[in-house]
N, C-alpha and C. Protein backbone atom coordinates (compact mmCIF):
# COMPACT_ATOMS: atom_id res chain seq x y z
N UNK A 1 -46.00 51.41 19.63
CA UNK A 1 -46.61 52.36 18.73
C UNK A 1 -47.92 52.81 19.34
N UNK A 2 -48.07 54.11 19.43
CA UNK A 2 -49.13 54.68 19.68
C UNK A 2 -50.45 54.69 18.98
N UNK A 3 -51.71 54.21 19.33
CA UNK A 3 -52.46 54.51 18.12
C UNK A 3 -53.26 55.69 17.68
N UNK A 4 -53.51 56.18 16.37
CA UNK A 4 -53.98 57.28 15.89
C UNK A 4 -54.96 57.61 15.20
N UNK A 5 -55.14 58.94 15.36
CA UNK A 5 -56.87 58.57 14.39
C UNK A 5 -56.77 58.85 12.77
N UNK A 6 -55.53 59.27 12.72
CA UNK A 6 -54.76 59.61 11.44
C UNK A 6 -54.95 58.31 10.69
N UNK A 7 -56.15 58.43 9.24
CA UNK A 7 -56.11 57.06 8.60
C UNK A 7 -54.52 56.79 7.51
N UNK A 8 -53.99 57.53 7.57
CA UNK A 8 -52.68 57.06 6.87
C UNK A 8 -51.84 57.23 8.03
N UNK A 9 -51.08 56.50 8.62
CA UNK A 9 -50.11 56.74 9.06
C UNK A 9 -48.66 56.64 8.18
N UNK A 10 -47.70 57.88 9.00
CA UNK A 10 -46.86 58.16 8.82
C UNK A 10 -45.34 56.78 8.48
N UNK A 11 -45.94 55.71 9.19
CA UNK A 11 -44.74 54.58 8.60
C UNK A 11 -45.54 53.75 8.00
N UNK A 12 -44.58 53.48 7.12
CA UNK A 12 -45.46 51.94 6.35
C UNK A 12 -44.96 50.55 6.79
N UNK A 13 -44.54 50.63 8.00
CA UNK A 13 -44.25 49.49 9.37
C UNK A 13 -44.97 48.92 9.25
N UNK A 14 -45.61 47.59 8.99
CA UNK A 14 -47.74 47.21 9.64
C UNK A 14 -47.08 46.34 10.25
N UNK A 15 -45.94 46.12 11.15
CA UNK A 15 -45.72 45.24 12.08
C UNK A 15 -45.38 43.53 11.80
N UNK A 16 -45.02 42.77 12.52
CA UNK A 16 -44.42 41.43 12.18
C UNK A 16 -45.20 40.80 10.92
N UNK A 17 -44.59 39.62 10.38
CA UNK A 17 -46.01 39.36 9.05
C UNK A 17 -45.49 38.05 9.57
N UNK A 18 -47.37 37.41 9.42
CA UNK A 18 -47.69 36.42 9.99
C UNK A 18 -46.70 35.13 9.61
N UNK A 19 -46.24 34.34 10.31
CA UNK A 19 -45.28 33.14 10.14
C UNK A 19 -46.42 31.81 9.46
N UNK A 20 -46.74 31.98 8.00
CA UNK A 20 -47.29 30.73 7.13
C UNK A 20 -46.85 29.51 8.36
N UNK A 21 -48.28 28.55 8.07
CA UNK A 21 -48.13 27.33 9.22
C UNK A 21 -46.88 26.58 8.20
N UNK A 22 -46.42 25.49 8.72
CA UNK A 22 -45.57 24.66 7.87
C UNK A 22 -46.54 24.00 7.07
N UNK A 23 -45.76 23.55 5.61
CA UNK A 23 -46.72 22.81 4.96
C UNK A 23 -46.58 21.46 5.14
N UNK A 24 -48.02 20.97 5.26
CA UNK A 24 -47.75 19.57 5.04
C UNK A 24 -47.83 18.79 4.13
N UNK A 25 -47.49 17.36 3.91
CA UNK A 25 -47.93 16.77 3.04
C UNK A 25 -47.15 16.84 1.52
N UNK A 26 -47.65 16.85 0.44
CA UNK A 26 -46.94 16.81 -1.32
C UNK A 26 -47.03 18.34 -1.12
N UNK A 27 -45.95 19.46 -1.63
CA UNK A 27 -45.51 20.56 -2.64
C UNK A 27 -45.85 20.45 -3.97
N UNK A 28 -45.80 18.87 -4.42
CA UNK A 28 -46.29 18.23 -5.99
C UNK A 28 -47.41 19.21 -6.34
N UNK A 29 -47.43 19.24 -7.79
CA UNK A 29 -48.72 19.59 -8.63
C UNK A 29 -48.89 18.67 -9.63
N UNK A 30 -49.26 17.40 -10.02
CA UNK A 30 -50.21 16.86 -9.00
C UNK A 30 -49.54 16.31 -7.67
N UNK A 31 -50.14 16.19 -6.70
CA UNK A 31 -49.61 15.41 -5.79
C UNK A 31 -48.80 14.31 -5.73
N UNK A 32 -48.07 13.87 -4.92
CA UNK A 32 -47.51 12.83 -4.94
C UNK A 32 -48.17 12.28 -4.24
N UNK A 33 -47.93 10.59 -4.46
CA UNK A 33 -49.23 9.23 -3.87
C UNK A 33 -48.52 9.26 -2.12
N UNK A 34 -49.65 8.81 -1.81
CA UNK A 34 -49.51 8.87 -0.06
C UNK A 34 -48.74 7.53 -0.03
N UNK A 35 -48.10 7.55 1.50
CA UNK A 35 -47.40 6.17 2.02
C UNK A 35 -48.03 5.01 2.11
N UNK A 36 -49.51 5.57 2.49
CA UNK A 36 -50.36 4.14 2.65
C UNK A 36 -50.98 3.23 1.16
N UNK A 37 -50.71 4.64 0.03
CA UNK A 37 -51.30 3.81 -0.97
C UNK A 37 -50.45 3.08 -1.88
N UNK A 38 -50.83 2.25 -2.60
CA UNK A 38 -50.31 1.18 -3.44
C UNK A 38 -49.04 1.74 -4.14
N UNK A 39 -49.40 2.59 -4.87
CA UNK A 39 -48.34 3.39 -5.51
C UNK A 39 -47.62 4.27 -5.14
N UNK A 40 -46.95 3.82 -3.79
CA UNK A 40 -45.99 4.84 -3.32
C UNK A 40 -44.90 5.11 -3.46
N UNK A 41 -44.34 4.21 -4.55
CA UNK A 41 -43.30 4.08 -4.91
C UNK A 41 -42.88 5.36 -6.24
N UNK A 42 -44.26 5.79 -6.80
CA UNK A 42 -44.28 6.77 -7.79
C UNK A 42 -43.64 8.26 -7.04
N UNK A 43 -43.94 8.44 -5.80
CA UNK A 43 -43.25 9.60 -5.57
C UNK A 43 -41.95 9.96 -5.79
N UNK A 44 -41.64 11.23 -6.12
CA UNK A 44 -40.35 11.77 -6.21
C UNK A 44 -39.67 11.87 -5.18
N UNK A 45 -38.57 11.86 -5.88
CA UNK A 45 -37.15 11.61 -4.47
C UNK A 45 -37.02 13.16 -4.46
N UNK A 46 -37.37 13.08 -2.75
CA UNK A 46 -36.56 14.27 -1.67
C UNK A 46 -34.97 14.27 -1.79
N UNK A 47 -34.68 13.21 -1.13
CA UNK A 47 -33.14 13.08 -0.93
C UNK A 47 -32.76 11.89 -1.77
N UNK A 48 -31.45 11.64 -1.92
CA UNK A 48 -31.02 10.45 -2.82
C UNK A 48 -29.40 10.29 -1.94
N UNK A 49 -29.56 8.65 -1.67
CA UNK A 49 -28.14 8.11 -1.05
C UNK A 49 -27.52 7.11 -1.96
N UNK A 50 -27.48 6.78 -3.24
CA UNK A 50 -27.44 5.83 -4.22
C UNK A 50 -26.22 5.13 -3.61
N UNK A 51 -24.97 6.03 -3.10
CA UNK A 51 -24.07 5.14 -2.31
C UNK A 51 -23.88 4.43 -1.03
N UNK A 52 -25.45 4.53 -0.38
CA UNK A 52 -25.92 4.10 0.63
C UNK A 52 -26.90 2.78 0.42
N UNK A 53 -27.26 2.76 -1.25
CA UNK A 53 -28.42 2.27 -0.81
C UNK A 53 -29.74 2.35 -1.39
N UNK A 54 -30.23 4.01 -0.73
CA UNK A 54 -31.64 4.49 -0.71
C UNK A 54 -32.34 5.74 -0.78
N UNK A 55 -33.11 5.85 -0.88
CA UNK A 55 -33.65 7.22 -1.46
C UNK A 55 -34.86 7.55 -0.17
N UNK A 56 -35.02 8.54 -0.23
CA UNK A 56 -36.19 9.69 0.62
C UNK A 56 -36.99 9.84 -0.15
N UNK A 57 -38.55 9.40 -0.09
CA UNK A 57 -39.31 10.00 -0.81
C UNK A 57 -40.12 11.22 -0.50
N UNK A 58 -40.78 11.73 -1.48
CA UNK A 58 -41.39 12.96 -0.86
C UNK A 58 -42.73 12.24 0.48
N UNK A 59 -42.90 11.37 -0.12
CA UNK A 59 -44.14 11.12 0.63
C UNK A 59 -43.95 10.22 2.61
N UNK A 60 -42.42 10.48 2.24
CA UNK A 60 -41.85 9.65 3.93
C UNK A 60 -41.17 8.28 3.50
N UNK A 61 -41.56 7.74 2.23
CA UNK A 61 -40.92 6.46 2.48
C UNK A 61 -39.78 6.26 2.13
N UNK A 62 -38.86 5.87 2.65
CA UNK A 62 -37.24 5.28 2.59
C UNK A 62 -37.29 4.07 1.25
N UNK A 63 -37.21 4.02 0.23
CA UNK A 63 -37.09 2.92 -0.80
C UNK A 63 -35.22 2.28 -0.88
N UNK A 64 -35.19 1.67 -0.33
CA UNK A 64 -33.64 1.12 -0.92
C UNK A 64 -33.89 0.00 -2.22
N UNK A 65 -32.10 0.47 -2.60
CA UNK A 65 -32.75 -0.04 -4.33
C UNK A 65 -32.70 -2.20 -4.97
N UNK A 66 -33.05 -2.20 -3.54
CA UNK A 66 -33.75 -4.08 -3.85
C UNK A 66 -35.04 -3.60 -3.79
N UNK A 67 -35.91 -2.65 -3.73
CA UNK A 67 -37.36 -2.08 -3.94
C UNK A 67 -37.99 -2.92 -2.45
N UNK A 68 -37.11 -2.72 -1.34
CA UNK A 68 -37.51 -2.62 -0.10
C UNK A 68 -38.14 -1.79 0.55
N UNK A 69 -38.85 -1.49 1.44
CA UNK A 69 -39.04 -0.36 1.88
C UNK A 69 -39.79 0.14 3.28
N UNK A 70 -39.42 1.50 3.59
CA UNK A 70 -39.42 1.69 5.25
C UNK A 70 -40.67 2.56 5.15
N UNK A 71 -41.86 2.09 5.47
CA UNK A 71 -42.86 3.21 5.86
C UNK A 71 -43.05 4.37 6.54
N UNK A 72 -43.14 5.69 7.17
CA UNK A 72 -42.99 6.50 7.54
C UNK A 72 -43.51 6.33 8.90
N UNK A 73 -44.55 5.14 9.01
CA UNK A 73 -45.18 4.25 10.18
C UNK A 73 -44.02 3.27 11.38
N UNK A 74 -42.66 2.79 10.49
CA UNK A 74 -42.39 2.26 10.89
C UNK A 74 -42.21 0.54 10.44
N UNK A 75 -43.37 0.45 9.60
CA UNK A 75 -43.58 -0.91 8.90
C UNK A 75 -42.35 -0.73 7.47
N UNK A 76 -41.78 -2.36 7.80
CA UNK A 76 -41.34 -2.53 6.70
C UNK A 76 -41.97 -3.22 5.78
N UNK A 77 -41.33 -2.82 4.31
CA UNK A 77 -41.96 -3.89 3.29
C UNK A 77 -41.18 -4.69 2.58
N UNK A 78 -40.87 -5.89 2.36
CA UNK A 78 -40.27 -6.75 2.30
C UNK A 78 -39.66 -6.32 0.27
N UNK A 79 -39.11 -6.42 -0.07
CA UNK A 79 -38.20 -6.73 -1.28
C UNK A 79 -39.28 -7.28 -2.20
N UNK A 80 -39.72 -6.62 -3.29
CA UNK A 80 -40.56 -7.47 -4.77
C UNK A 80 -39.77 -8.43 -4.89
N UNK A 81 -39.95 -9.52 -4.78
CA UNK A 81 -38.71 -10.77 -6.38
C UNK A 81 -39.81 -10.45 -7.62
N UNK A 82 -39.32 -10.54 -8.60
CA UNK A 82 -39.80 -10.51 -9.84
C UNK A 82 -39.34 -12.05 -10.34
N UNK A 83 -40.30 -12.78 -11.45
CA UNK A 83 -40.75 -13.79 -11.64
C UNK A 83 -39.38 -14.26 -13.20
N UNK A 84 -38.64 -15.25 -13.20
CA UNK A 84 -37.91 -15.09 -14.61
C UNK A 84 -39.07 -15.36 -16.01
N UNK A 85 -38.72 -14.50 -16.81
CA UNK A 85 -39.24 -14.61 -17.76
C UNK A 85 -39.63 -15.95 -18.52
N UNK A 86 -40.42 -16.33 -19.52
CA UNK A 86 -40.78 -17.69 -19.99
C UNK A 86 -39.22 -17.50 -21.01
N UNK A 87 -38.91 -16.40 -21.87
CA UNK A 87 -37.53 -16.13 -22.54
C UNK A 87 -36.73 -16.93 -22.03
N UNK A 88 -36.63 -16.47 -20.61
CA UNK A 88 -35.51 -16.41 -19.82
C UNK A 88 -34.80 -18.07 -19.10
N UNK A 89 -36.30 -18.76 -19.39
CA UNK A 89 -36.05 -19.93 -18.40
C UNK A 89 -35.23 -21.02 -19.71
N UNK A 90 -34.57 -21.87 -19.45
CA UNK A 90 -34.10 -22.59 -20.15
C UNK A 90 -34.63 -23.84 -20.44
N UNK A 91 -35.14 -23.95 -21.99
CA UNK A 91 -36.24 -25.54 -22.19
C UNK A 91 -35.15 -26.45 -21.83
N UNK A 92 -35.75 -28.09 -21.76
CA UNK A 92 -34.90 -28.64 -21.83
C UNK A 92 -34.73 -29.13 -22.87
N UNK A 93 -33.52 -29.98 -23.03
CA UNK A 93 -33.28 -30.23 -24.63
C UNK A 93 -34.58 -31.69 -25.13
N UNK A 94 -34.57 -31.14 -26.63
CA UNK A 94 -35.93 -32.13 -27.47
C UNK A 94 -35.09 -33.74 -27.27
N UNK A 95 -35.86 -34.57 -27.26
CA UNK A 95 -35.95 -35.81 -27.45
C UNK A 95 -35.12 -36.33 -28.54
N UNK A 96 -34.37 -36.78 -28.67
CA UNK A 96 -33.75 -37.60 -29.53
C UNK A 96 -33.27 -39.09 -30.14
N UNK A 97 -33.89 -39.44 -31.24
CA UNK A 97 -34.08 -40.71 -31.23
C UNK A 97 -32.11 -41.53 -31.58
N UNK A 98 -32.06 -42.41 -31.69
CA UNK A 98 -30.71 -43.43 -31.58
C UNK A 98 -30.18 -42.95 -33.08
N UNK A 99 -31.38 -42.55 -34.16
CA UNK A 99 -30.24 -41.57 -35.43
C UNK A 99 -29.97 -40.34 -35.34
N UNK A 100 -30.31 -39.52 -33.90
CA UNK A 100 -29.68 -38.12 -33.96
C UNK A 100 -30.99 -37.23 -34.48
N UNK A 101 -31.85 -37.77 -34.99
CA UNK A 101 -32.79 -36.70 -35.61
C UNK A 101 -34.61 -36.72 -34.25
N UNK A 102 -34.59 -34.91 -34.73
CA UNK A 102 -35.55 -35.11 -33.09
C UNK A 102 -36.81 -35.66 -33.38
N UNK A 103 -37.38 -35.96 -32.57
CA UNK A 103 -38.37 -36.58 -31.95
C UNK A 103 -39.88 -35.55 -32.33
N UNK A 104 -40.70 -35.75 -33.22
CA UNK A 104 -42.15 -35.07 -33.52
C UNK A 104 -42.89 -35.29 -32.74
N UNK A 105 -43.59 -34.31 -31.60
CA UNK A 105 -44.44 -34.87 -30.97
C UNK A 105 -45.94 -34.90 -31.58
């Protein structure tokens, strides 16, 4: 294209439009929590393999569902166990005296 001193030009061409950098990081509003922080597990799933396994988070980390997980670093994180409940644990049975009736502590 030639240039002109003509302030309107004749095409409304204005030539290639600039290629936006890639984005990085959360799309989230609010953000989603980074890989390095505590709560990274709050991010939303990118991808989902439930018959695999594991999920993509937005923030890089791989969570498989024993709440394992693959850092975007490379570091793994080992599996939560969660603790059985006091409900959950089984007392043992009360004291019982030689007539069958229990034991007052």
């Amino acid at each position: 294209m030639v240039p002109s001193d003509d302030p309107e030009p004749s095409s409304t061409y204005a030539g290639p439009r600039p290629v936006p950098p890639p984005r990085r990081g959360c799309p989230h509003s609010p953000p989603c929590p980074t890989a390095d922080s505590a709560d990274r597990d709050a991010a939303r799933v990118a991808s989902q393999h439930w018959d695999q396994g594991w999920s993509l988070l937005c923030n890089g980390v791989i969570l498989f569902e024993d709440t394992g997980e693959i850092l975007p670093t490379g570091r793994t994180i080992e599996p939560r166990r969660t603790l059985p409940r006091a409900a959950c644990v089984p007392r043992p049975p009360a004291p019982r005296r030689a007539s069958g009736a229990p034991v007052t502590v």
